[in-house]
N, C-alpha and C. Protein backbone atom coordinates (compact mmCIF):
# COMPACT_ATOMS: atom_id res chain seq x y z
N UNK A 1 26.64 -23.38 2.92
CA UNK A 1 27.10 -22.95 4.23
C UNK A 1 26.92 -21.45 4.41
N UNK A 2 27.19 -20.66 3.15
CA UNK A 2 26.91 -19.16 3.59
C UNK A 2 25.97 -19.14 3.76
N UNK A 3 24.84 -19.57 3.11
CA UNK A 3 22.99 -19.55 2.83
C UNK A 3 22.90 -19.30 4.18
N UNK A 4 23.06 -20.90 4.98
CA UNK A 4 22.79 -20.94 6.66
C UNK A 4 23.55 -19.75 7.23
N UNK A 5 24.03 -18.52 7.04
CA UNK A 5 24.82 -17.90 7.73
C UNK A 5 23.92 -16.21 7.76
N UNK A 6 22.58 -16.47 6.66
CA UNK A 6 22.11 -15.41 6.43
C UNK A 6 20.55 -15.03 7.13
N UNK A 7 20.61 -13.90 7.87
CA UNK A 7 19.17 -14.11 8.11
C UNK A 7 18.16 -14.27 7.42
N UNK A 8 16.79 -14.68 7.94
CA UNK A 8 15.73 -14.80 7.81
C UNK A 8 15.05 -13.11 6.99
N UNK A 9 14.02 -13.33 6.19
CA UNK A 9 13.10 -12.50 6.24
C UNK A 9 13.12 -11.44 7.19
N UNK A 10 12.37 -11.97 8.56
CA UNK A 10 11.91 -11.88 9.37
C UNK A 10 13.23 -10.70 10.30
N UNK A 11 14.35 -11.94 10.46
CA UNK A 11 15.29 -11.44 11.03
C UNK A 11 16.15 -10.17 10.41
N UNK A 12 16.06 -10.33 8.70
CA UNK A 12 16.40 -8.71 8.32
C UNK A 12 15.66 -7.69 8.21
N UNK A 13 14.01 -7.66 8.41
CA UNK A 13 13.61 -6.76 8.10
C UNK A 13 13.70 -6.01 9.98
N UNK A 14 14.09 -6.68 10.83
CA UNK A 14 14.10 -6.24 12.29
C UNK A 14 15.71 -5.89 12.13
N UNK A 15 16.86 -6.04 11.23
CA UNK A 15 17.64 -5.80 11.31
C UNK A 15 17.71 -4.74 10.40
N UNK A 16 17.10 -4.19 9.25
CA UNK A 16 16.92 -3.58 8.34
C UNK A 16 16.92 -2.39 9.23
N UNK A 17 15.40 -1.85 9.92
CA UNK A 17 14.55 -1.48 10.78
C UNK A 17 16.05 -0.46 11.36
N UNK A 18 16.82 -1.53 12.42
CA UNK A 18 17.37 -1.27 13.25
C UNK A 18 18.66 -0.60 12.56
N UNK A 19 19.66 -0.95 11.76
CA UNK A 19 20.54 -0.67 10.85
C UNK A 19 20.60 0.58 10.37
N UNK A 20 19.34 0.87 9.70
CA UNK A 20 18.88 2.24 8.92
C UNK A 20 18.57 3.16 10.35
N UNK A 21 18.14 3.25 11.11
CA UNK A 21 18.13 4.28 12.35
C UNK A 21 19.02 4.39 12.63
N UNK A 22 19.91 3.49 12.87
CA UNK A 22 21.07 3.77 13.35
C UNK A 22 22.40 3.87 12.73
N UNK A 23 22.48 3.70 11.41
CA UNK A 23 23.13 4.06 10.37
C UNK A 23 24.54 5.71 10.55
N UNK A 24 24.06 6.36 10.82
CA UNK A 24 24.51 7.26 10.44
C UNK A 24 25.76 7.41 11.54
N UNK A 25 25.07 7.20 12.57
CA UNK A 25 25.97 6.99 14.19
C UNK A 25 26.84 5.98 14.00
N UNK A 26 26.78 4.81 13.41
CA UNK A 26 27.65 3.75 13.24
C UNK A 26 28.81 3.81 12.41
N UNK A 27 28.53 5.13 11.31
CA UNK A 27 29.33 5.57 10.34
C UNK A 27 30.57 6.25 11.44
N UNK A 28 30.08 7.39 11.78
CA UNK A 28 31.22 8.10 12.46
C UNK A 28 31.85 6.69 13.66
N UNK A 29 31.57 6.28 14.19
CA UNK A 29 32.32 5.56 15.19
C UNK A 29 32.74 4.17 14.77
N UNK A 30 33.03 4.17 13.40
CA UNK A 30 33.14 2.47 12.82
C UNK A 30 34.51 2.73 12.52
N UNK A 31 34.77 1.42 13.13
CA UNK A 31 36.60 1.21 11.85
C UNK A 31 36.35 0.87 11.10
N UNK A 32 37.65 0.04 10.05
CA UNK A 32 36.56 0.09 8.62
C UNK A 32 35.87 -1.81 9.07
N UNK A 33 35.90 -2.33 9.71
CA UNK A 33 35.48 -3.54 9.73
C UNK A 33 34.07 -3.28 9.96
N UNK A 34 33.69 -2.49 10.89
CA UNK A 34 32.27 -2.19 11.26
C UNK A 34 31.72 -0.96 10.37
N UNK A 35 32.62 -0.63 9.47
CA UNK A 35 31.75 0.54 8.27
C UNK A 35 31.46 -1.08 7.11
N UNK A 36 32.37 -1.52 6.95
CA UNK A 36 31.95 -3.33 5.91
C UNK A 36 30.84 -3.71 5.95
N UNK A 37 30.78 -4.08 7.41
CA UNK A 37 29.65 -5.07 7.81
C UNK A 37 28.40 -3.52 7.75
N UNK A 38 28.52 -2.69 8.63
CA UNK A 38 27.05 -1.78 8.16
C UNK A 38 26.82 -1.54 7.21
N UNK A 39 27.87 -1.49 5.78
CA UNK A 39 27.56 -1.63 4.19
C UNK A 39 26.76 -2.72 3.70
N UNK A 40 27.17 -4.12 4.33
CA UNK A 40 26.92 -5.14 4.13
C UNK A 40 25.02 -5.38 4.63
N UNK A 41 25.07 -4.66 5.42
CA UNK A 41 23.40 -4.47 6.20
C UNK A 41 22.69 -3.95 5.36
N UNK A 42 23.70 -2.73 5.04
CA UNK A 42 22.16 -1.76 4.05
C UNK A 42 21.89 -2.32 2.46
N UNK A 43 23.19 -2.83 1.89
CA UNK A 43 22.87 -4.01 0.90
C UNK A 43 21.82 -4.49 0.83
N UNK A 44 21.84 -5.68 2.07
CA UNK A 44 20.95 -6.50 2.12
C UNK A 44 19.76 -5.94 2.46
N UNK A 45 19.55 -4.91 3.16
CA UNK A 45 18.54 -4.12 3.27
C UNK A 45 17.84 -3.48 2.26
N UNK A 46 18.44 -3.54 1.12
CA UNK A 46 18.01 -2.36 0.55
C UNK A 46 17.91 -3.57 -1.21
N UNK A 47 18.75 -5.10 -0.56
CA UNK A 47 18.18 -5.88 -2.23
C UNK A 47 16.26 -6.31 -1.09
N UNK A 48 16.58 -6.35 -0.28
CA UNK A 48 14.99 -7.18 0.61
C UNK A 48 13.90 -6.06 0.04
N UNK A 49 14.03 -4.47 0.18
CA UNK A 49 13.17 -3.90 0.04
C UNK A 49 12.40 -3.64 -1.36
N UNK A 50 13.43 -3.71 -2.56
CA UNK A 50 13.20 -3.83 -3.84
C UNK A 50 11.94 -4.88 -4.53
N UNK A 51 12.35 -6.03 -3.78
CA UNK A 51 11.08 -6.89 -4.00
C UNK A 51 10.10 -7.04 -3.41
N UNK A 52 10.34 -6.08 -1.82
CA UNK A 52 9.50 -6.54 -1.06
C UNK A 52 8.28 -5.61 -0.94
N UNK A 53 7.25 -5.51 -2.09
CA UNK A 53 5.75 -5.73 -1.85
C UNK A 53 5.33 -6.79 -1.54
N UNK A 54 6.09 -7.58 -2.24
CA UNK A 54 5.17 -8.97 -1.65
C UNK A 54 5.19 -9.64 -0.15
N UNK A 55 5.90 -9.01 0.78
CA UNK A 55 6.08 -9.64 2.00
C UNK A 55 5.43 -8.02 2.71
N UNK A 56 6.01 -7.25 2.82
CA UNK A 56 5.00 -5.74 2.97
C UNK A 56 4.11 -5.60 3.55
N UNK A 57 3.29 -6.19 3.50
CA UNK A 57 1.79 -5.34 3.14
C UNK A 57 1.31 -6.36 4.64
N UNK A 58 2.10 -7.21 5.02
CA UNK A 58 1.27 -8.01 6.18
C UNK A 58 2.39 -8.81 6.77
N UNK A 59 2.38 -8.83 8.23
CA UNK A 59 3.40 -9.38 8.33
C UNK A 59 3.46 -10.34 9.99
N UNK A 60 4.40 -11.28 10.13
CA UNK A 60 3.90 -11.99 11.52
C UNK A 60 5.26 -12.51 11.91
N UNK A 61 5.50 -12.47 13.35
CA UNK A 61 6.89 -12.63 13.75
C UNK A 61 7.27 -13.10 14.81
N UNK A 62 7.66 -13.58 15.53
CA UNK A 62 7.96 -14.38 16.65
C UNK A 62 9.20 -13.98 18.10
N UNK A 63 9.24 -13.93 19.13
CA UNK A 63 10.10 -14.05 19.79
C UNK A 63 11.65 -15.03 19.92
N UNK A 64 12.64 -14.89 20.16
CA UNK A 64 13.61 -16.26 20.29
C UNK A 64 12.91 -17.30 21.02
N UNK A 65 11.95 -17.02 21.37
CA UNK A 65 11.61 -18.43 22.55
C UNK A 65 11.04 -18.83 22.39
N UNK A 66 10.17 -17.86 20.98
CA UNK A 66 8.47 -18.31 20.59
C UNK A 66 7.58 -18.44 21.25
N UNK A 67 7.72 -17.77 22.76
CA UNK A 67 6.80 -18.00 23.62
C UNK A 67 5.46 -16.69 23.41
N UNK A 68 6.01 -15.85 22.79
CA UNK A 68 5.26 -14.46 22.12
C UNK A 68 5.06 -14.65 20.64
N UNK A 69 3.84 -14.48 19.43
CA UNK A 69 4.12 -13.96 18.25
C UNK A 69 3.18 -12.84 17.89
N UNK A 70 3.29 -12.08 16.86
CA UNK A 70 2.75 -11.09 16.41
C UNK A 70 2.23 -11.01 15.08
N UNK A 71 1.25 -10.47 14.45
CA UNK A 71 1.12 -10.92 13.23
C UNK A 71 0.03 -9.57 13.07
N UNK A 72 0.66 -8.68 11.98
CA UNK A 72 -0.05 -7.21 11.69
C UNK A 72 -0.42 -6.87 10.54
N UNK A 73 -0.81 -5.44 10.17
CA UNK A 73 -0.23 -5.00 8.75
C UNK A 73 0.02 -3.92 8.58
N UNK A 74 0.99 -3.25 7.91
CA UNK A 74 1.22 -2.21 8.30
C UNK A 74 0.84 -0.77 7.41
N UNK A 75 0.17 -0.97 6.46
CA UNK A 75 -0.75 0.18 5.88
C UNK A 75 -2.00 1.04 6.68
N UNK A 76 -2.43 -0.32 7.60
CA UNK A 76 -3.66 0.32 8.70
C UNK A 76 -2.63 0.52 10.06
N UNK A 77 -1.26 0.17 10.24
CA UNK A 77 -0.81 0.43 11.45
C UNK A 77 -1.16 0.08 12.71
N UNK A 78 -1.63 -1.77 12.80
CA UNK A 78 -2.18 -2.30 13.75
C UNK A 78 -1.49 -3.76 14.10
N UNK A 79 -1.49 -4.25 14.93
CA UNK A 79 -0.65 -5.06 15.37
C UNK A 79 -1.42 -6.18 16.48
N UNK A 80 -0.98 -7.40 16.27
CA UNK A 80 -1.85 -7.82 17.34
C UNK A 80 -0.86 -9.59 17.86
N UNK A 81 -0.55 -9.20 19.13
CA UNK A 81 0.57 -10.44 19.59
C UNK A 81 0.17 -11.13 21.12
N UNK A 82 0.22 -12.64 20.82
CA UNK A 82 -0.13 -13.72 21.44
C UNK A 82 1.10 -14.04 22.56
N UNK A 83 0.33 -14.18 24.10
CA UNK A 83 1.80 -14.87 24.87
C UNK A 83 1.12 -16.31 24.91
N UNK A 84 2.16 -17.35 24.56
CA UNK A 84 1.49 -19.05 24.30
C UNK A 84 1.47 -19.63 26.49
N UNK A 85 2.63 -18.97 26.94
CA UNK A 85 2.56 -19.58 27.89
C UNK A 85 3.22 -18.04 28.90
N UNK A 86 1.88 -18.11 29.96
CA UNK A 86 1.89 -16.93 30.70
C UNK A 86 1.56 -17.10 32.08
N UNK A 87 1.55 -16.15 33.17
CA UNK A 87 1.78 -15.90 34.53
C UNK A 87 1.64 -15.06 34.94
N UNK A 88 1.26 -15.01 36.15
CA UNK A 88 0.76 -13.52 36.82
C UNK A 88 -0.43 -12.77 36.68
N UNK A 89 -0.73 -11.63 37.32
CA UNK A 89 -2.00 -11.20 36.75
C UNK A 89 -2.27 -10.52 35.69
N UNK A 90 -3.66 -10.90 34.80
CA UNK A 90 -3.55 -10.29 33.77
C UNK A 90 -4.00 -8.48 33.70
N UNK A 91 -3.85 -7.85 32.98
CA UNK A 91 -3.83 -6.43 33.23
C UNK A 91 -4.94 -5.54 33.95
N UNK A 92 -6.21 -6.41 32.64
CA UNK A 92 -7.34 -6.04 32.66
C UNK A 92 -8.52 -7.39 33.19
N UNK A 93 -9.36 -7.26 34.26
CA UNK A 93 -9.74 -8.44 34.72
C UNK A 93 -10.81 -8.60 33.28
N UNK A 94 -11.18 -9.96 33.63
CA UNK A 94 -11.74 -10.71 32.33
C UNK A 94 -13.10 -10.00 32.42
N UNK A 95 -13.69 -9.75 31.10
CA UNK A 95 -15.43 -9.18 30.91
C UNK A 95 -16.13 -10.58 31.19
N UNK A 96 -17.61 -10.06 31.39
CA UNK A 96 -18.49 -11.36 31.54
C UNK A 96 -18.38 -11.78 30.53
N UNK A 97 -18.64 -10.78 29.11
CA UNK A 97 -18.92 -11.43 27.84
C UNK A 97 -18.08 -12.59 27.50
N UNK A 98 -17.00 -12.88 27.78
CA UNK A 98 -15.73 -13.54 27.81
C UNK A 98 -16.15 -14.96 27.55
N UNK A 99 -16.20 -15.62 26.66
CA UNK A 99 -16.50 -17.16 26.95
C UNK A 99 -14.89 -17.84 27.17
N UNK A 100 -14.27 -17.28 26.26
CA UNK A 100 -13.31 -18.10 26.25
C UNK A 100 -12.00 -17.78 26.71
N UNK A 101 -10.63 -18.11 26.40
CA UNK A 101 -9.69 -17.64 27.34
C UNK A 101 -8.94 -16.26 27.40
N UNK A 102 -8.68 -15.51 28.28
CA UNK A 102 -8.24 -14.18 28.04
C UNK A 102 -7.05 -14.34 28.92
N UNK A 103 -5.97 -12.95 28.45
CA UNK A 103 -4.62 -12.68 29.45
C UNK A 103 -3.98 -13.31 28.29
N UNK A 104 -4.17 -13.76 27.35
CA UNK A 104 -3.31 -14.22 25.89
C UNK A 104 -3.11 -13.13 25.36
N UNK A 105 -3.73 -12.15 24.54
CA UNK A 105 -3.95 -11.75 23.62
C UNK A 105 -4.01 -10.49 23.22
N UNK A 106 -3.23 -9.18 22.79
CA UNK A 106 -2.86 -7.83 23.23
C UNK A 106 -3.17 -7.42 21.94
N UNK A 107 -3.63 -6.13 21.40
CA UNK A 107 -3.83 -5.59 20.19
C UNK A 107 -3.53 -4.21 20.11
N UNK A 108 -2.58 -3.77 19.47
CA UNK A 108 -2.38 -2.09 19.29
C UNK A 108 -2.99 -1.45 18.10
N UNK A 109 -3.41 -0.33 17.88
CA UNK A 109 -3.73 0.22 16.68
C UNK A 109 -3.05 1.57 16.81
N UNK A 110 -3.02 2.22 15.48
CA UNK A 110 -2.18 3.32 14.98
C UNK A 110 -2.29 4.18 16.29
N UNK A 111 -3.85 4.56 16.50
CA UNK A 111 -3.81 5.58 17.92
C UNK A 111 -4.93 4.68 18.88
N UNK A 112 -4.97 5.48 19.95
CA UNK A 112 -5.58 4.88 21.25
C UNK A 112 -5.04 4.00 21.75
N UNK A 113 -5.39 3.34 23.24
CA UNK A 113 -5.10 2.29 24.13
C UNK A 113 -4.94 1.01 23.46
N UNK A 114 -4.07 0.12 23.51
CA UNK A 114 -4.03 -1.05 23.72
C UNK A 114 -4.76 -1.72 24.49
N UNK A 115 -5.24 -2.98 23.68
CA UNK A 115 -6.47 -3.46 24.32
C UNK A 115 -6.11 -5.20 24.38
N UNK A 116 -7.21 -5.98 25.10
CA UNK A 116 -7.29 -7.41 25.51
C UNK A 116 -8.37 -7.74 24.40
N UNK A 117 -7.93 -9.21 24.17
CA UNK A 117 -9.22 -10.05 23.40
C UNK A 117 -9.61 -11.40 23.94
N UNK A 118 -10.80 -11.54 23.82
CA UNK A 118 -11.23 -12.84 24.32
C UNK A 118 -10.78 -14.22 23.18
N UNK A 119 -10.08 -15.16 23.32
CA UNK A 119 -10.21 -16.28 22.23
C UNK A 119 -10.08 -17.62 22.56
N UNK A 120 -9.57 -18.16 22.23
CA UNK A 120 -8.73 -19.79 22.46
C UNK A 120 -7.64 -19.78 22.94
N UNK A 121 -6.89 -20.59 23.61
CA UNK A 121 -5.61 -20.28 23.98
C UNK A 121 -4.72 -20.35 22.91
N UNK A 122 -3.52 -19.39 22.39
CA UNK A 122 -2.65 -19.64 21.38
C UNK A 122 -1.80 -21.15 21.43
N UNK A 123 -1.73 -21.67 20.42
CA UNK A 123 -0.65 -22.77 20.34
C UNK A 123 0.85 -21.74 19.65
N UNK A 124 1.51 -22.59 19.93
CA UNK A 124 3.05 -22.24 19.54
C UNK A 124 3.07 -22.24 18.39
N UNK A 125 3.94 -21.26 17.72
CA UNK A 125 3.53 -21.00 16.16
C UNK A 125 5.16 -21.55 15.77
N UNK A 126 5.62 -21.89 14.16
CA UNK A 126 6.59 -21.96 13.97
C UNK A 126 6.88 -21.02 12.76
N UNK A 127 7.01 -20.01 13.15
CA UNK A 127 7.73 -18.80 12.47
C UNK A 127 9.01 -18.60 11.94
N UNK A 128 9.35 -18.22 10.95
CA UNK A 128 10.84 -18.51 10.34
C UNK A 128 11.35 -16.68 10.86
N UNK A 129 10.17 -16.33 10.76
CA UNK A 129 10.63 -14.59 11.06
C UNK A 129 10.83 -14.57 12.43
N UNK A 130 12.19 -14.40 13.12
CA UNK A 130 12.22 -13.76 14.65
C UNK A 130 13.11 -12.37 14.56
N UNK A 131 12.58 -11.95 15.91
CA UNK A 131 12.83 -10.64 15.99
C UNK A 131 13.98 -10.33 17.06
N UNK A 132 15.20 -10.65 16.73
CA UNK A 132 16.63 -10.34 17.82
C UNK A 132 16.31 -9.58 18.88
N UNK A 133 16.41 -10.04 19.96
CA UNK A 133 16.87 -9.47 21.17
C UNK A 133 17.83 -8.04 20.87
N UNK A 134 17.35 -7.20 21.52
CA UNK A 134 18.03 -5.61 21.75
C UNK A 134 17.90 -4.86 19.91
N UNK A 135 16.42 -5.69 19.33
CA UNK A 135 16.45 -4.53 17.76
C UNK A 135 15.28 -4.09 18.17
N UNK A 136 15.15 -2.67 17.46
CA UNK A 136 13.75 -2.20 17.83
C UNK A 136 13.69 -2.23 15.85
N UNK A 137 12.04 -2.35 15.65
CA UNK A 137 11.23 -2.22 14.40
C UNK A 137 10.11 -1.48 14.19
N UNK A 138 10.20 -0.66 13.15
CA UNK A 138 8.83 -0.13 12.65
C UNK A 138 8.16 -0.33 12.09
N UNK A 139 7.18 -0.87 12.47
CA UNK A 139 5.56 -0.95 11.45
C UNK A 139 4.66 0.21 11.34
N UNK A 140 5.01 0.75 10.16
CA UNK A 140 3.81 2.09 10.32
C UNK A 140 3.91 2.77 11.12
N UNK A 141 3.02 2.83 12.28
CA UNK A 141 3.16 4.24 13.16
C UNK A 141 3.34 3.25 14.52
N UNK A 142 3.53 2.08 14.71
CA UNK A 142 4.01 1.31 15.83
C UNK A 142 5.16 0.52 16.03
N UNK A 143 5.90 1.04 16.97
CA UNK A 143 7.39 0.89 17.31
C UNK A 143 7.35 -0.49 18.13
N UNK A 144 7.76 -1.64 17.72
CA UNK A 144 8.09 -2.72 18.24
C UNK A 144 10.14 -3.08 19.27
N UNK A 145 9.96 -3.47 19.84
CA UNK A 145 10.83 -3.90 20.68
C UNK A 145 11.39 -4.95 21.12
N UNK A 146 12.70 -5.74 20.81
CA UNK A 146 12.23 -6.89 21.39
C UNK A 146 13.74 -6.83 21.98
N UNK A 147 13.52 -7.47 23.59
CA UNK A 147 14.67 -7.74 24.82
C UNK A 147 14.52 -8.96 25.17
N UNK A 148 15.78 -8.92 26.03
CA UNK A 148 15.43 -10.56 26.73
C UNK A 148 14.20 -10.27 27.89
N UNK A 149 13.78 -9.48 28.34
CA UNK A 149 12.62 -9.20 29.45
C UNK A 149 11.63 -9.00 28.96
N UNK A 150 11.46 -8.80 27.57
CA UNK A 150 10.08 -9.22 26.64
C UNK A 150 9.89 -8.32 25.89
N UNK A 151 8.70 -8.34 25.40
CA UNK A 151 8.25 -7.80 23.82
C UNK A 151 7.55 -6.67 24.22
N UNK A 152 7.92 -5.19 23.80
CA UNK A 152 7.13 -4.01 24.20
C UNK A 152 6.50 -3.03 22.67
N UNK A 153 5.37 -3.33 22.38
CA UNK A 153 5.18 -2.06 21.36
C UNK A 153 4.29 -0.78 21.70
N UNK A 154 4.62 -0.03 20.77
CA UNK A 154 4.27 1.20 21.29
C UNK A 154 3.60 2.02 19.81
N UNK A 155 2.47 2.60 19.82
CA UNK A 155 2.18 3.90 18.77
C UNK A 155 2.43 4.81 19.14
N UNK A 156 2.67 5.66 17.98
CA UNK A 156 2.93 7.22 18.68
C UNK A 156 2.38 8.09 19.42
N UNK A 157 1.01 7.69 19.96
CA UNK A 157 0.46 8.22 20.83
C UNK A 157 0.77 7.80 22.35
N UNK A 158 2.19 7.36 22.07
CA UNK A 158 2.75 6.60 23.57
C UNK A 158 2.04 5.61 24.27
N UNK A 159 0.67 5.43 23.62
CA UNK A 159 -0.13 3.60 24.06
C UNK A 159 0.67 2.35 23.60
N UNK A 160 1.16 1.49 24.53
CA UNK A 160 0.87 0.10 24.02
C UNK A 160 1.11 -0.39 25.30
N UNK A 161 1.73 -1.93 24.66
CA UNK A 161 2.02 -3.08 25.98
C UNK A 161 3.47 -3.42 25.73
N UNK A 162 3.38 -4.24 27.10
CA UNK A 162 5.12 -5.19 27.23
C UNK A 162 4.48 -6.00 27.46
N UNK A 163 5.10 -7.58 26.91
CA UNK A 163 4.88 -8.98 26.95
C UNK A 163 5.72 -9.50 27.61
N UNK A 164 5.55 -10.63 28.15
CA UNK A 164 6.78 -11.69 28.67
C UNK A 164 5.67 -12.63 29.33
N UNK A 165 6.36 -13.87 29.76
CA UNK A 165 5.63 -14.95 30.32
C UNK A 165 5.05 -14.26 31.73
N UNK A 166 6.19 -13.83 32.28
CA UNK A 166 5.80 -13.41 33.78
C UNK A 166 5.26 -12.33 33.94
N UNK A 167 4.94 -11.61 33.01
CA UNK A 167 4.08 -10.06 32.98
C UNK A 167 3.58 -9.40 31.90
N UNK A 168 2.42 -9.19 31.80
CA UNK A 168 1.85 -8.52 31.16
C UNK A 168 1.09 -6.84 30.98
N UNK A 169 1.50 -5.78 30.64
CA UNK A 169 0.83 -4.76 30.93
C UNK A 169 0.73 -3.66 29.95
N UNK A 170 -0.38 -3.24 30.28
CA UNK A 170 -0.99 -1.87 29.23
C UNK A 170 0.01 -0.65 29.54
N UNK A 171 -0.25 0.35 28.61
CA UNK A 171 0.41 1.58 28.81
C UNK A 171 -0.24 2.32 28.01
């Protein structure tokens, strides 16, 4: 019963992420129930990181709705996330070269624009890693986001995108 009570991979390293930034702020304004539980975070934060080369080095993650996933790595600082079921117009109109389906498929790298890819349409992935509503995460030099109004990442060169079914757009 505790087991089921513990996050995911997935779900601590977006809680890890979020915990450790915000760590220090949580200290001064915690009673001791909320200094426990942020002890209890960096614990677990900090037994995940000990072993974790092996999860590290590449990594793929999902929305609550799974209607978005992402799947990167973060030594080259590149990122690249699928909407399965989408709407509206897509950002960038489709190239001729294009055979196959586009308005899926968003890719960030460490620097420059965020870009579109031509592929297949994504199927729904079943990911054990999701990424909580209102945590932000770092991969390398790209800042991930995830809300209930959708999935926004960003490199430090202030390029990326926001996802959601009903909108899609560059930045």
């Amino acid at each position: 019963m505790l087991q089921s009570a513990l996050p995911t991979k997935g779900q601590a390293i977006f809680l890890c992420h979020a915990v450790i930034r915000w760590f220090p702020w949580s200290i001064m304004l915690a009673t001791k129930t909320r200094l426990e539980n942020s002890m209890r975070h960096v614990l677990l934060c900090a037994a995940l990181a000990l072993p974790g080369a092996a999860f590290a080095d590449g990594y793929g993650f999902m929305t609550p709705t799974g209607n978005i996933y992402c799947n990167g790595a973060v030594e080259v600082s590149e990122i690249s996330c699928s909407v399965v079921e989408r709407s509206g117009p897509v950002p960038i109109p489709k190239p001729a070269s294009c055979n196959g389906v586009w308005g899926h498929r968003f890719n960030l790298a460490a620097k420059g624009k965020a870009t579109m890819s031509c592929g297949q349409k994504p199927q729904k992935v079943d990911y054990t890693d999701i990424a909580p509503y209102g945590v932000t995460a770092e991969f390398g030099d790209i800042t991930c986001v995830s809300e209930t109004t959708g999935l926004t990442c960003r490199n430090r060169s202030g390029h990326g995108f926001t996802l959601s079914r009903r909108q899609q757009s560059l930045f």
